[in-house]
N, C-alpha and C. Protein backbone atom coordinates (compact mmCIF):
# COMPACT_ATOMS: atom_id res chain seq x y z
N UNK A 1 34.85 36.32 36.47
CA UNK A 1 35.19 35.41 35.42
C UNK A 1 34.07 34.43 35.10
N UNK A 2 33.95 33.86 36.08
CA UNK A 2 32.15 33.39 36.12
C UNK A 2 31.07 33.60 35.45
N UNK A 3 31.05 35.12 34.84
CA UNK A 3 30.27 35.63 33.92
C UNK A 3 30.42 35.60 32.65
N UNK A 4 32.02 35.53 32.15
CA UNK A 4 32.34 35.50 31.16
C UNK A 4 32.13 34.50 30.47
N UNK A 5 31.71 33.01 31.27
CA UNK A 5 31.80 31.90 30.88
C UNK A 5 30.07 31.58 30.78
N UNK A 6 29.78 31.96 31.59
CA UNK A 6 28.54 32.02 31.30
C UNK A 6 27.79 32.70 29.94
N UNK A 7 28.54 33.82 29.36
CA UNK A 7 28.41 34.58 28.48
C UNK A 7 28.72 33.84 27.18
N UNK A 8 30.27 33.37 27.63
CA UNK A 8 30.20 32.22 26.04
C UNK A 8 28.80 30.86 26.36
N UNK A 9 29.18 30.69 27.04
CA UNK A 9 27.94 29.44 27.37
C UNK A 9 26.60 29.76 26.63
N UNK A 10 26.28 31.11 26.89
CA UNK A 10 24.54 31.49 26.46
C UNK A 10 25.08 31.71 24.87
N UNK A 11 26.23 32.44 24.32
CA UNK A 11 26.02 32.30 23.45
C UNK A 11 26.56 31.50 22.21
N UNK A 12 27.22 30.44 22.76
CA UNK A 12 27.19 29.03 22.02
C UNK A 12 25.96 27.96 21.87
N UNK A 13 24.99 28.48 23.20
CA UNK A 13 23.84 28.11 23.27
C UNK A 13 22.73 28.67 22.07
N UNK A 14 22.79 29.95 22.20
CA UNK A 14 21.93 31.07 20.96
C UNK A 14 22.59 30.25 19.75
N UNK A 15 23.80 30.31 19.34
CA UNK A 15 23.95 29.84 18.32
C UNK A 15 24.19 28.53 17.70
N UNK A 16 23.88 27.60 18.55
CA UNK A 16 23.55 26.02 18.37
C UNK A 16 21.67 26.10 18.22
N UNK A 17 21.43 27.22 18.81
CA UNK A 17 19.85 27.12 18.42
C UNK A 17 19.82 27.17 17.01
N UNK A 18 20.33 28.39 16.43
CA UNK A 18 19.88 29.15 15.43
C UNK A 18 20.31 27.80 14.14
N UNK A 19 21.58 27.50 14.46
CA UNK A 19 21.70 26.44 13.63
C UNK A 19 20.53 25.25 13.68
N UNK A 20 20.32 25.09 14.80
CA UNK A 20 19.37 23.67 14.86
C UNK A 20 18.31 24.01 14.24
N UNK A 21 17.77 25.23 14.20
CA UNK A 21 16.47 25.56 13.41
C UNK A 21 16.60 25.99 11.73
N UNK A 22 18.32 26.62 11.54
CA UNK A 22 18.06 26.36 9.91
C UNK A 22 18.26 24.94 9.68
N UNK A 23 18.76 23.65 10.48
CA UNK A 23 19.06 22.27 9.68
C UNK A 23 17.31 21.72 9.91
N UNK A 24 16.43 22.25 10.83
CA UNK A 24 15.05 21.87 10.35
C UNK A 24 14.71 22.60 9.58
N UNK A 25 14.55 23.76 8.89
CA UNK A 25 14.10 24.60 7.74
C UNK A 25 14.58 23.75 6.65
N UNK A 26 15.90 23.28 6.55
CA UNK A 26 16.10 22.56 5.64
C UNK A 26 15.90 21.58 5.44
N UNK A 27 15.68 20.70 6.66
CA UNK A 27 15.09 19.12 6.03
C UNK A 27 13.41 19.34 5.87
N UNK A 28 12.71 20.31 6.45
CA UNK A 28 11.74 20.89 6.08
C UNK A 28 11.52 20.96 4.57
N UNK A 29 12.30 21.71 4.56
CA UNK A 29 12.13 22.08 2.75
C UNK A 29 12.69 20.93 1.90
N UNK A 30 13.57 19.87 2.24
CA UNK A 30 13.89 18.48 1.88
C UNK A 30 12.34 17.49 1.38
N UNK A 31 12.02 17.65 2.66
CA UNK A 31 10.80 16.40 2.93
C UNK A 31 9.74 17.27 2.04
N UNK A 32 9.47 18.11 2.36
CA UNK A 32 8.19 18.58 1.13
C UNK A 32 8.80 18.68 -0.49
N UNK A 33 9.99 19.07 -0.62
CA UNK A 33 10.15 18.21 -2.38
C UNK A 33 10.03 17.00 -2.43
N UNK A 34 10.80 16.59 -1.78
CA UNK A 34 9.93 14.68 -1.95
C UNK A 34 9.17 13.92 -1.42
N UNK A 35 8.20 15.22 -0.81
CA UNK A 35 6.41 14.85 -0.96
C UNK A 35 6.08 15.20 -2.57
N UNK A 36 6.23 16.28 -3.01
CA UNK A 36 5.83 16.68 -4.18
C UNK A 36 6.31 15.92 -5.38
N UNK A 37 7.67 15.37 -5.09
CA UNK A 37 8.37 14.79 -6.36
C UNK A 37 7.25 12.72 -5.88
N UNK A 38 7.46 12.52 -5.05
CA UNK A 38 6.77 11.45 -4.64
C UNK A 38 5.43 11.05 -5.37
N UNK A 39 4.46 12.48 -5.11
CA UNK A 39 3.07 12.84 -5.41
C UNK A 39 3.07 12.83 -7.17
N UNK A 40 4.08 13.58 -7.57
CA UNK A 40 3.97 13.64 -9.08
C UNK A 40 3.96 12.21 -9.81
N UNK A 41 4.94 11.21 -9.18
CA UNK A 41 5.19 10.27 -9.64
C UNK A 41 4.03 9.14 -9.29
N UNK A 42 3.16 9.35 -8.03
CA UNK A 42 2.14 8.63 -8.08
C UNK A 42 0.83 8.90 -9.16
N UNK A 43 0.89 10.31 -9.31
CA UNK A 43 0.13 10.67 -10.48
C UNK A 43 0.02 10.31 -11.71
N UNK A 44 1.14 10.34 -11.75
CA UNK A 44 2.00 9.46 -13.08
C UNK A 44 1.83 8.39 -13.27
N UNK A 45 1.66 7.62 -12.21
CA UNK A 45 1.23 6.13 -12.34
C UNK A 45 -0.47 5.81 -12.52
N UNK A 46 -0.71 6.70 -11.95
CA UNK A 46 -2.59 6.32 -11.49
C UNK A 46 -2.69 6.63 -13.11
N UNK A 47 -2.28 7.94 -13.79
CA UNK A 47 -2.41 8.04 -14.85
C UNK A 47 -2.47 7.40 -16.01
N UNK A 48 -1.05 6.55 -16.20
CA UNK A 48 -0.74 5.67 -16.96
C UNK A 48 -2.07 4.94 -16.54
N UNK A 49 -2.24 3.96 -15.66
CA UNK A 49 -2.91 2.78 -15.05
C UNK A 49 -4.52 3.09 -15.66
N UNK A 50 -4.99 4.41 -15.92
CA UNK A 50 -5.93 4.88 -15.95
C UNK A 50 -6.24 4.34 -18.12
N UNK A 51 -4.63 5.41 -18.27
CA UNK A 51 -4.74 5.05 -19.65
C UNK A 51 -5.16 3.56 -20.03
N UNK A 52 -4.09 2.56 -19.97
CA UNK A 52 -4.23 1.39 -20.05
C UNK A 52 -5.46 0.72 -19.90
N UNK A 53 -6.05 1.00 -18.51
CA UNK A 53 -7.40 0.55 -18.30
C UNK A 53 -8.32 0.87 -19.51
N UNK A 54 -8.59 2.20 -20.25
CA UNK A 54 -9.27 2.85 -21.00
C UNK A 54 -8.86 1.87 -21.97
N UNK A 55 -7.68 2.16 -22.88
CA UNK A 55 -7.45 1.54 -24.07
C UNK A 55 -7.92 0.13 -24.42
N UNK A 56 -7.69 -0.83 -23.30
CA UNK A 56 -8.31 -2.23 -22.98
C UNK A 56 -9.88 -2.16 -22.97
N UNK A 57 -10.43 -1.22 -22.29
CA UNK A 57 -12.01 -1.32 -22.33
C UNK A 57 -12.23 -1.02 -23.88
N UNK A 58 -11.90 -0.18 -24.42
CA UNK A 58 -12.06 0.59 -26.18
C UNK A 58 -11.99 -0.79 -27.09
N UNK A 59 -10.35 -1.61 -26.75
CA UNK A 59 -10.13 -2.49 -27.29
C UNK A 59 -11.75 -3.48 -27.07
N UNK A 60 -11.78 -4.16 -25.80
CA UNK A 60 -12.54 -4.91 -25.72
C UNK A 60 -14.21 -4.46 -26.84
N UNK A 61 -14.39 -3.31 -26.12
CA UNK A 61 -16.11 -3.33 -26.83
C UNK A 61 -15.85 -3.34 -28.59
N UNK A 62 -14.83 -2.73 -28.90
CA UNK A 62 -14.49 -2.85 -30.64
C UNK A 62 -14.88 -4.34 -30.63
N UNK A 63 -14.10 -5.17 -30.42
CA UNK A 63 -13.87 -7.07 -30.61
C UNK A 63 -15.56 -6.94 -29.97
N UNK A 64 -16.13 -6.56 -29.05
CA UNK A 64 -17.55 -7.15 -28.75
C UNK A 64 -18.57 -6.51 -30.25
N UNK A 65 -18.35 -5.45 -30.16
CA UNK A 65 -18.95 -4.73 -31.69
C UNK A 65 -18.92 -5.95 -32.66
N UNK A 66 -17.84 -5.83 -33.27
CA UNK A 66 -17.18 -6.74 -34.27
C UNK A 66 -17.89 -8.30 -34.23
N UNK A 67 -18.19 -8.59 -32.83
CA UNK A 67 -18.79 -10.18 -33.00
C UNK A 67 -20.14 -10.42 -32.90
N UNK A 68 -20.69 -8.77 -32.59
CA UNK A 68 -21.96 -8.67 -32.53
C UNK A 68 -22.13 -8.76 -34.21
N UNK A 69 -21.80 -7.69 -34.78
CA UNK A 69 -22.17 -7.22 -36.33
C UNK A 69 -21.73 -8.39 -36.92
N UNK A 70 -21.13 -9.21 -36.79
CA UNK A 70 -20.82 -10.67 -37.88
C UNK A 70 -21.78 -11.67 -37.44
N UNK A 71 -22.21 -11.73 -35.39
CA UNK A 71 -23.62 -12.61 -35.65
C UNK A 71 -24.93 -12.18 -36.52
N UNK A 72 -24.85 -11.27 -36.04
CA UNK A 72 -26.06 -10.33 -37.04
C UNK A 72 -26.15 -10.64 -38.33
N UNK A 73 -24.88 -10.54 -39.10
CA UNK A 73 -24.98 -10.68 -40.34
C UNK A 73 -25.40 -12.18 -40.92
N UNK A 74 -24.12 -13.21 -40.27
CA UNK A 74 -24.60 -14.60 -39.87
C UNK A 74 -26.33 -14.89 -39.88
N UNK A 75 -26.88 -14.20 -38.93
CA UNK A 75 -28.37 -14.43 -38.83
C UNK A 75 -29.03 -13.83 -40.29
N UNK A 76 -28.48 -12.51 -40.76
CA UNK A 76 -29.19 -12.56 -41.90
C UNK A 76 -29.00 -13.13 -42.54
N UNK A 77 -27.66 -13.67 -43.53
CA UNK A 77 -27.82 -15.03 -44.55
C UNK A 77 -28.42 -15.70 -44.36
N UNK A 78 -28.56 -16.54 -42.73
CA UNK A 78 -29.55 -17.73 -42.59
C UNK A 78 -30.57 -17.68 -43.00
N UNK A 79 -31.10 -16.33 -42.87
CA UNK A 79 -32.59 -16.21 -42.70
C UNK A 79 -32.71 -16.10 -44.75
N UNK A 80 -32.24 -15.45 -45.17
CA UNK A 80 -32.03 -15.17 -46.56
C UNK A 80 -31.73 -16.58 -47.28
N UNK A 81 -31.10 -17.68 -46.51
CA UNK A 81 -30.64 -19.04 -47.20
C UNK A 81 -32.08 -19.82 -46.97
N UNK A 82 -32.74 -19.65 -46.13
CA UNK A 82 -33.74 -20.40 -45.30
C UNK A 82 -34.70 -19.59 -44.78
N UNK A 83 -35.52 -18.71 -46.23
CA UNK A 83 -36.81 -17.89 -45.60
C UNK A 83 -38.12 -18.88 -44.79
N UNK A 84 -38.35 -20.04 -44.84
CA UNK A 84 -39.32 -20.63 -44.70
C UNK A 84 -39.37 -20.50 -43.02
N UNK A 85 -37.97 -21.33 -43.03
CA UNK A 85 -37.25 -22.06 -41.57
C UNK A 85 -37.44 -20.83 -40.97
N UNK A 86 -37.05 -19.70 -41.48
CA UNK A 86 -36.56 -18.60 -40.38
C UNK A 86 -38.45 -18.07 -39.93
N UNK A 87 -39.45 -18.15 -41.00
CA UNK A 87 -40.62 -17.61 -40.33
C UNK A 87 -41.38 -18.99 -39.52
N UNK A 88 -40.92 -19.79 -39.37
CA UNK A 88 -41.30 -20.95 -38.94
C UNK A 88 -40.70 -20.77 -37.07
N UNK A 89 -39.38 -20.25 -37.53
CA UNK A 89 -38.66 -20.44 -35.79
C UNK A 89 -39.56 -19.09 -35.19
N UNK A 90 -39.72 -17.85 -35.89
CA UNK A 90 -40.38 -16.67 -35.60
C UNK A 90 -41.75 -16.50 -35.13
N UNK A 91 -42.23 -17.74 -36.01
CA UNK A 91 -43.90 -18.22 -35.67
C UNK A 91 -43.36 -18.64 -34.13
N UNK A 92 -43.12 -19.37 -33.81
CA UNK A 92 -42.94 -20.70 -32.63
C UNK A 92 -42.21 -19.87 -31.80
N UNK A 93 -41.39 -19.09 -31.59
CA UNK A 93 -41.15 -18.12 -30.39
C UNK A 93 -42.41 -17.20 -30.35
N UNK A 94 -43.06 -17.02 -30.81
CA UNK A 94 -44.65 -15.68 -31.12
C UNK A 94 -45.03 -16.59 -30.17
N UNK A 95 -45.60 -18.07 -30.58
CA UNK A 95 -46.37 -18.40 -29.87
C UNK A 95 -46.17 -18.73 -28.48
N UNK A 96 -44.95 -18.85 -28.35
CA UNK A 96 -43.99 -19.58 -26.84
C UNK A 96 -44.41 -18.24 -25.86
N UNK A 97 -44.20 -16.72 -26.66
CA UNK A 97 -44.39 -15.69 -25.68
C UNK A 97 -45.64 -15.27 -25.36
N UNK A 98 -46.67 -15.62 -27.04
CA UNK A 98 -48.07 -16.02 -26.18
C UNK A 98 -48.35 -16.21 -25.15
N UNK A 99 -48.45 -17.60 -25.18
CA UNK A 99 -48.37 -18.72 -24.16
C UNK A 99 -48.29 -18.31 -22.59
N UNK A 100 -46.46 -17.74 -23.08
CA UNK A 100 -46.05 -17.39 -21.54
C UNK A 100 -46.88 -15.97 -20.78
N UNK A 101 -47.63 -15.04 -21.53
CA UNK A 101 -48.10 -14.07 -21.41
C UNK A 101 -49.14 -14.22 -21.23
N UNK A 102 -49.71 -15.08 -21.37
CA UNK A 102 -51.14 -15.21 -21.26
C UNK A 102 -51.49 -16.04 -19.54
N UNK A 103 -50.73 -17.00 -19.55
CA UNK A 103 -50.55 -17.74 -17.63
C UNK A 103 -50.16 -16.65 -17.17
N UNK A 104 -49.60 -15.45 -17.29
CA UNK A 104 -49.39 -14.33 -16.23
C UNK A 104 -50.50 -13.36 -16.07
N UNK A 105 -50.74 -13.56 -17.24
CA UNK A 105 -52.37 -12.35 -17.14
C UNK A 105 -53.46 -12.49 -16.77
């Protein structure tokens, strides 16, 4: 009788294994979808974050463009309102870089 019990014993044992290894196959296969679903969604973010960053830099150099080309223009009226003044300031930086070029040489 001894044996018999032993017999259910081993195989309540076999089959508490077999179960214990499909409930890890399955949280197995649990935990790697929501590595993957996890991963997608960080992608998703770096992505966005990426966009945003971009659009803001685009934005910014447009507005730097934009305030460049209106000093520019600014400088040409001046110079167009005030031809004298403007070869006068042009003379006097010539000579300033003279100057400075010449004590280095």
């Amino acid at each position: 009788m001894s044996n018999k019990t032993g017999d259910f014993a081993a195989s309540d044992l076999a089959d508490d294994l077999a179960a214990l290894r499909a409930d890890v196959a399955k949280l197995s296969d649990t935990i790697a979808g929501l590595v993957r679903t996890q991963t997608g969604s960080a992608t998703a973010a770096v992505r966005g974050a990426v966009d945003d960053a971009r659009d803001q830099l685009s934005q910014a150099a447009a507005q730097a463009q934009d305030r460049a080309l209106g000093a520019a223009a600014d400088i040409e009226r001046r110079i167009e309102a005030n031809p004298l003044t403007a070869v006068l300031i042009a003379a006097g930086i010539g000579v300033a870089l003279g100057m400075m070029s010449k004590s280095r040489g």
